[in-house]
C-alpha atoms as a PDB file:
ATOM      1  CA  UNK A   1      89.195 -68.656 -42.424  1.00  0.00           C
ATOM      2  CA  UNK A   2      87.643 -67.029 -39.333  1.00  0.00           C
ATOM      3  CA  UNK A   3      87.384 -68.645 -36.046  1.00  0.00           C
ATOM      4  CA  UNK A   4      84.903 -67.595 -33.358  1.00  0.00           C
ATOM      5  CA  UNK A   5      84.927 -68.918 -29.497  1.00  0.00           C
ATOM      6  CA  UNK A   6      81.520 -67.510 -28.555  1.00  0.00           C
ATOM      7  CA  UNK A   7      82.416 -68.143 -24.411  1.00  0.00           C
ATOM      8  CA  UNK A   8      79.252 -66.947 -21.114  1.00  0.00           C
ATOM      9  CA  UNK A   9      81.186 -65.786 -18.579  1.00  0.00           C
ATOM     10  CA  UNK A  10      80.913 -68.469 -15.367  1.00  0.00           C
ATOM     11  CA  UNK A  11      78.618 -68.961 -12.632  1.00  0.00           C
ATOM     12  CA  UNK A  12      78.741 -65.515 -10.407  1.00  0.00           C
ATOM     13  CA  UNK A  13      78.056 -64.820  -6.640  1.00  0.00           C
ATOM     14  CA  UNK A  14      74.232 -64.499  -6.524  1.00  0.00           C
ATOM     15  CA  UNK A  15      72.602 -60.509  -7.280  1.00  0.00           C
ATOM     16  CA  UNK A  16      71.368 -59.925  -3.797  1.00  0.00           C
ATOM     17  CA  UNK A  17      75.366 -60.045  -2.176  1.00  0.00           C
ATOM     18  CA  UNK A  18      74.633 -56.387  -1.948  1.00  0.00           C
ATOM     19  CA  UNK A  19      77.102 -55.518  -4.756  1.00  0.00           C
ATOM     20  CA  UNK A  20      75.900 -54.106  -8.112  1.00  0.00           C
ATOM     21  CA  UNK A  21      75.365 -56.527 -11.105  1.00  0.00           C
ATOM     22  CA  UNK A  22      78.272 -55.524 -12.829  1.00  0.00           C
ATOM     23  CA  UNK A  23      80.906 -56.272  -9.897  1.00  0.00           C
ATOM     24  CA  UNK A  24      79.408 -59.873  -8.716  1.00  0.00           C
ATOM     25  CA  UNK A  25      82.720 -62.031  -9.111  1.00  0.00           C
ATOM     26  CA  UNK A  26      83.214 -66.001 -10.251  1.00  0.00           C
ATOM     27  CA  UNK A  27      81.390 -68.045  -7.321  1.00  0.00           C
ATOM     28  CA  UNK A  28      84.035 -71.648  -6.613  1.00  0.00           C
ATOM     29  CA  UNK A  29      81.798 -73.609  -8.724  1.00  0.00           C
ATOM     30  CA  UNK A  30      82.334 -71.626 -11.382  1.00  0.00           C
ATOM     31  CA  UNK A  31      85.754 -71.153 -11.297  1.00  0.00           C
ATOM     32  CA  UNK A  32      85.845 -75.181 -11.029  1.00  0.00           C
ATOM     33  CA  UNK A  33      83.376 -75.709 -14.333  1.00  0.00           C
ATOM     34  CA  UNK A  34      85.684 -73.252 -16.286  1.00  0.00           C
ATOM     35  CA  UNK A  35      88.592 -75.055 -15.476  1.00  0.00           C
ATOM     36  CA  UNK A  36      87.203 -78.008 -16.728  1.00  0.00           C
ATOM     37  CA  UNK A  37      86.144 -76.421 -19.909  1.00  0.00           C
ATOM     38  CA  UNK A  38      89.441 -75.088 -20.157  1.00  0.00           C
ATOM     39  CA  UNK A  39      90.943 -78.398 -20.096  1.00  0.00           C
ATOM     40  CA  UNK A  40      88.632 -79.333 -22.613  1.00  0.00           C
ATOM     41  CA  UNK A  41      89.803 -76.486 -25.048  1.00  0.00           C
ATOM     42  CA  UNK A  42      94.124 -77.579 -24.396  1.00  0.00           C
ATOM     43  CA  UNK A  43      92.717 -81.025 -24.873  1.00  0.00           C
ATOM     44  CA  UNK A  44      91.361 -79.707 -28.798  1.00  0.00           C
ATOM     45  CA  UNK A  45      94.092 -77.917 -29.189  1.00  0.00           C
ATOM     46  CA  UNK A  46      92.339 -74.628 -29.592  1.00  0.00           C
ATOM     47  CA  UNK A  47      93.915 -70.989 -29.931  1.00  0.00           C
ATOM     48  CA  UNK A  48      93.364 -67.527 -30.623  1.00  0.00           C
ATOM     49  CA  UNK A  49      94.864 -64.292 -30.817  1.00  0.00           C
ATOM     50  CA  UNK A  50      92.583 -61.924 -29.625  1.00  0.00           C
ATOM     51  CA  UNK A  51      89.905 -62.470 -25.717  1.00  0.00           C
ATOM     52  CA  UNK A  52      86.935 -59.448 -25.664  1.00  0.00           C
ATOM     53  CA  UNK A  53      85.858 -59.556 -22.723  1.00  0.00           C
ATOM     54  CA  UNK A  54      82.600 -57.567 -21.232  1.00  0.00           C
ATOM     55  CA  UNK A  55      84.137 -55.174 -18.528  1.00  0.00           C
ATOM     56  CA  UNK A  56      81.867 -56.871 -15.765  1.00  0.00           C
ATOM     57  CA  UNK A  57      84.041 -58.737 -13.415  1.00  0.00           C
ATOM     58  CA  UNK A  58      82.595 -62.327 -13.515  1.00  0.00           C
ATOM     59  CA  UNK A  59      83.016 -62.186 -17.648  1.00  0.00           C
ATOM     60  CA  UNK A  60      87.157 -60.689 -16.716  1.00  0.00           C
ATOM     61  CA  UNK A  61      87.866 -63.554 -14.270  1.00  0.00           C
ATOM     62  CA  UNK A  62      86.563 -66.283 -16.601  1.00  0.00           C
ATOM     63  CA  UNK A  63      88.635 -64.830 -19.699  1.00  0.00           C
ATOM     64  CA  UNK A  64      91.328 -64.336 -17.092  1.00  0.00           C
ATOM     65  CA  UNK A  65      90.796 -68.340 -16.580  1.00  0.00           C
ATOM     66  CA  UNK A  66      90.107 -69.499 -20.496  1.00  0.00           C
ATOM     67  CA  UNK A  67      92.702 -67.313 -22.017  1.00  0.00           C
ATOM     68  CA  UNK A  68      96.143 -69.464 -20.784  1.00  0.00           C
ATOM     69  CA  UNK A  69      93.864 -72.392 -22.251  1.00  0.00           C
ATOM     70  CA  UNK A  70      93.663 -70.543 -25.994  1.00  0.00           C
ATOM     71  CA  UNK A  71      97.057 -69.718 -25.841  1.00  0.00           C
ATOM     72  CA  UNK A  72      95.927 -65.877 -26.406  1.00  0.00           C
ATOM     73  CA  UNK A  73      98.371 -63.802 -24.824  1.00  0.00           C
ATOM     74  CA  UNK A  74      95.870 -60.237 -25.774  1.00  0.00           C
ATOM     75  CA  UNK A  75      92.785 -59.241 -23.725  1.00  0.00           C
ATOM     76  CA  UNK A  76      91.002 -56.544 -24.247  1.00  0.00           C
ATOM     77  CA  UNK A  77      87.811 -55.143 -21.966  1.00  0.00           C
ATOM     78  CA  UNK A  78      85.200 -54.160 -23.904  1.00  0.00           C
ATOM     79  CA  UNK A  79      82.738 -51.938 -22.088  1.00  0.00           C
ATOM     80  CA  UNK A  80      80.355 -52.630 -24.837  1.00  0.00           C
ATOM     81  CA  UNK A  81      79.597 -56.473 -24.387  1.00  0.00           C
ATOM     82  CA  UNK A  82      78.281 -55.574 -21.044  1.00  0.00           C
ATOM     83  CA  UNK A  83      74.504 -56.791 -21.122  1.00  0.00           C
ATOM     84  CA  UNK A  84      74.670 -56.180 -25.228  1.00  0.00           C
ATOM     85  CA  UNK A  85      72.612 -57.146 -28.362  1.00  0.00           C
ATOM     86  CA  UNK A  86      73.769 -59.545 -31.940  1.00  0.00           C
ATOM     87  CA  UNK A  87      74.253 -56.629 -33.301  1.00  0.00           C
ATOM     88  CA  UNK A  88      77.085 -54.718 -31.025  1.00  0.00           C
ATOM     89  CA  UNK A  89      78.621 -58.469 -31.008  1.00  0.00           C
ATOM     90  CA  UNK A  90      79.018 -58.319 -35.081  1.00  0.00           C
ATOM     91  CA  UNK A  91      80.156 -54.630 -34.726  1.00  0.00           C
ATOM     92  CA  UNK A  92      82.979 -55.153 -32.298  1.00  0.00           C
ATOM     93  CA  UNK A  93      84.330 -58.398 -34.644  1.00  0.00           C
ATOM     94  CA  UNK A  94      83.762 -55.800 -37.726  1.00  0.00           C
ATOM     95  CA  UNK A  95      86.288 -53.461 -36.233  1.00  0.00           C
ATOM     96  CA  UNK A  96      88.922 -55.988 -35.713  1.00  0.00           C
ATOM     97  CA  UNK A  97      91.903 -56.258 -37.880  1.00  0.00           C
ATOM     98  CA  UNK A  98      91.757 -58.998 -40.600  1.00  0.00           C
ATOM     99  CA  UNK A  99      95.145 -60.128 -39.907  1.00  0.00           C
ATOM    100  CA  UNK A 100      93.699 -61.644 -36.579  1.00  0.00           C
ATOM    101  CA  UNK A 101      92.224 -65.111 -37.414  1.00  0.00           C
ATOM    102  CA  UNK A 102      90.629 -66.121 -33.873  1.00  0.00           C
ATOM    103  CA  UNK A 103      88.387 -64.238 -31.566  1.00  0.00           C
ATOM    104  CA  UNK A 104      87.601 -65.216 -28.290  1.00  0.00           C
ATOM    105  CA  UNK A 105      84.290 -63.166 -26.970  1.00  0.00           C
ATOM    106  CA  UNK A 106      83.310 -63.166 -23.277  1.00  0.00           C
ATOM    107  CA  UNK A 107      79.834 -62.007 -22.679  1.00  0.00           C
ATOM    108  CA  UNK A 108      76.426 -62.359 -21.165  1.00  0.00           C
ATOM    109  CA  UNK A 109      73.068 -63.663 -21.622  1.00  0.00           C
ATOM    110  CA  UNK A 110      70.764 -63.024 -23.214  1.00  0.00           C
ATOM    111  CA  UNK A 111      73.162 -61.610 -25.990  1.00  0.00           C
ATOM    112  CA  UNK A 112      75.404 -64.119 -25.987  1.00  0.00           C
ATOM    113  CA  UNK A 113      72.875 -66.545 -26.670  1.00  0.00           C
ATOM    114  CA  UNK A 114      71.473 -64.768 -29.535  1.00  0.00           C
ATOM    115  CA  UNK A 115      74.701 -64.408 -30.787  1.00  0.00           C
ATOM    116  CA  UNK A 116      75.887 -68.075 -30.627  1.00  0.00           C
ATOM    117  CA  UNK A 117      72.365 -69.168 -32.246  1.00  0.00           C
ATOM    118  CA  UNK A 118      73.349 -66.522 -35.423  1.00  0.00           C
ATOM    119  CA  UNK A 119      75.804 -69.777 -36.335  1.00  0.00           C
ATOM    120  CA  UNK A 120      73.869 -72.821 -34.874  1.00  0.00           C
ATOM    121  CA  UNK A 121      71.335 -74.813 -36.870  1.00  0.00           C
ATOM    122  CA  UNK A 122      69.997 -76.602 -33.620  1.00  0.00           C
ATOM    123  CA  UNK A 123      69.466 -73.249 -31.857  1.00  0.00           C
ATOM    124  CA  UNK A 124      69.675 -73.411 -28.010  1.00  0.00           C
ATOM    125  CA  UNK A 125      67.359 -71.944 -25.480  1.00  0.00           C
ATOM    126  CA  UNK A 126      70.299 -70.649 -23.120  1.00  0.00           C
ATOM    127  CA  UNK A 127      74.036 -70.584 -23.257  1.00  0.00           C
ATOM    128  CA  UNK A 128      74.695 -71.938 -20.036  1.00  0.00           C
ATOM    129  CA  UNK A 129      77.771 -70.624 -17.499  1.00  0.00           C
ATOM    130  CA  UNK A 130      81.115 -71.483 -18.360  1.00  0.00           C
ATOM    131  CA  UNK A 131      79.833 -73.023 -22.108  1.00  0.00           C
ATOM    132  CA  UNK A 132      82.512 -71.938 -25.056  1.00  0.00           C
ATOM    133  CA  UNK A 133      80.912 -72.663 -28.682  1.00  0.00           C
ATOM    134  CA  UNK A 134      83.590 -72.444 -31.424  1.00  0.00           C
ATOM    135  CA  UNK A 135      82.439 -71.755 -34.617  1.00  0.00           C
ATOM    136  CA  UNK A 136      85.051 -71.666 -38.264  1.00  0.00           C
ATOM    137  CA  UNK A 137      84.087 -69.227 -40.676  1.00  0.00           C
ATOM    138  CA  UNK A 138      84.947 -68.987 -44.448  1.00  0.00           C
ATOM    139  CA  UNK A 139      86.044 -65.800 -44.489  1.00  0.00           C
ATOM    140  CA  UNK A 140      89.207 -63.698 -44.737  1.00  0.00           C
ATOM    141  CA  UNK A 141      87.848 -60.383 -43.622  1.00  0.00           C
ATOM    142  CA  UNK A 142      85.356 -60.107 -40.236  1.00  0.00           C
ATOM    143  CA  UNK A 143      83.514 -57.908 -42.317  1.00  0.00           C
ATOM    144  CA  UNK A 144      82.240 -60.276 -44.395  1.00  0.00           C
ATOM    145  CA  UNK A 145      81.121 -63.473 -41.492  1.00  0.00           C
ATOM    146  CA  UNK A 146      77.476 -62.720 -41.560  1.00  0.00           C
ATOM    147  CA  UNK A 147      77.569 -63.696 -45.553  1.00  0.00           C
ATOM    148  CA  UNK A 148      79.942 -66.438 -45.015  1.00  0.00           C
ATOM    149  CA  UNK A 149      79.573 -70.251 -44.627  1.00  0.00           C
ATOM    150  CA  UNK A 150      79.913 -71.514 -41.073  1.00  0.00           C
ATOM    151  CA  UNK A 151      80.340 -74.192 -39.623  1.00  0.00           C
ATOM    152  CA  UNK A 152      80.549 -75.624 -35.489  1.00  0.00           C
ATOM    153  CA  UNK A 153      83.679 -76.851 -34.558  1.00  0.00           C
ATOM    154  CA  UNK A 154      82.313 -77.708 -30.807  1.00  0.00           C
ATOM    155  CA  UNK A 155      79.771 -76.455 -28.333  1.00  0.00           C
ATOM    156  CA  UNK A 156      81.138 -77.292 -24.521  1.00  0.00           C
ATOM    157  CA  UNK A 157      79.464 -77.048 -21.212  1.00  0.00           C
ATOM    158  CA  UNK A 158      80.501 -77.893 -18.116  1.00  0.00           C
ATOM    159  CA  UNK A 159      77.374 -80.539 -17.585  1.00  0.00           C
ATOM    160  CA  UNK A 160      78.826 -82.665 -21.338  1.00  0.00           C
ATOM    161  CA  UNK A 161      82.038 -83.194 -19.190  1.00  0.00           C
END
């Protein structure tokens, strides 16, 4: 079994603070709605072993923020979930070692959207800020999730709280 927590980084500092897209930080509010979705995740008892995380710094200070909540202890920046596609998201979890049951993945609309609708049956129009969808997978190897039965565990925002 294969666990995914398909997580949009939080609410950012608005574009025009005169610092480029990829350095906008984690605004108050959102650093209050993650907290609250963290809570939400202890609450479940959630974990995982492995956070990628887009290398832009809103998407590092939420992991920073969600990852004490999964218990995951290993972070890794990955350049390549930085304004990405579904199919870069499926390449990066088909690299990962199969002895690693849960992946947390940090990223960024619209891909992350696209990404969380692969698994959902009631698809969603946006994955808002600070939203964490967990999805179990019957599969050993991460190779094989796209062929695999799924199923949601939970989809969290801050405004269900």
């Amino acid at each position: 079994m294969k666990t995914i927590f398909v997580i949009r980084h939080a609410k950012a500092l608005p574009e025009n603070i005169n610092l480029p897209d990829m350095n906008r930080p984690v605004s108050e509010i959102g650093k209050e709605r993650t907290k609250n979705v963290a809570k939400y995740i202890i609450e479940n008892n959630c974990s995982c072993q492995l956070m990628l995380s887009s290398n832009a710094t809103r998407a590092q200070q939420t992991a920073q923020i969600i990852a004490p909540a999964l218990n995951c202890k290993n972070l890794i920046i990955e350049s390549s979930l930085y304004l990405t596609n579904l199919t870069a998201y499926f390449n990066i979890l088909f690299e990962q070692e199969d002895s690693i049951d849960k992946i947390a993945i940090v990223g960024h609309n619209p891909g992350i959207t696209e990404f969380a609708n692969y698994f959902l049956t009631e698809k969603i129009w946006s994955m808002p800020t600070s939203a964490v969808l967990c999805i179990d997978i019957a599969a050993d190897k991460w190779i094989d999730i796209t062929m695999a039965t799924h199923k949601k565990r939970f989809f969290v925002t801050p405004k269900t709280l």
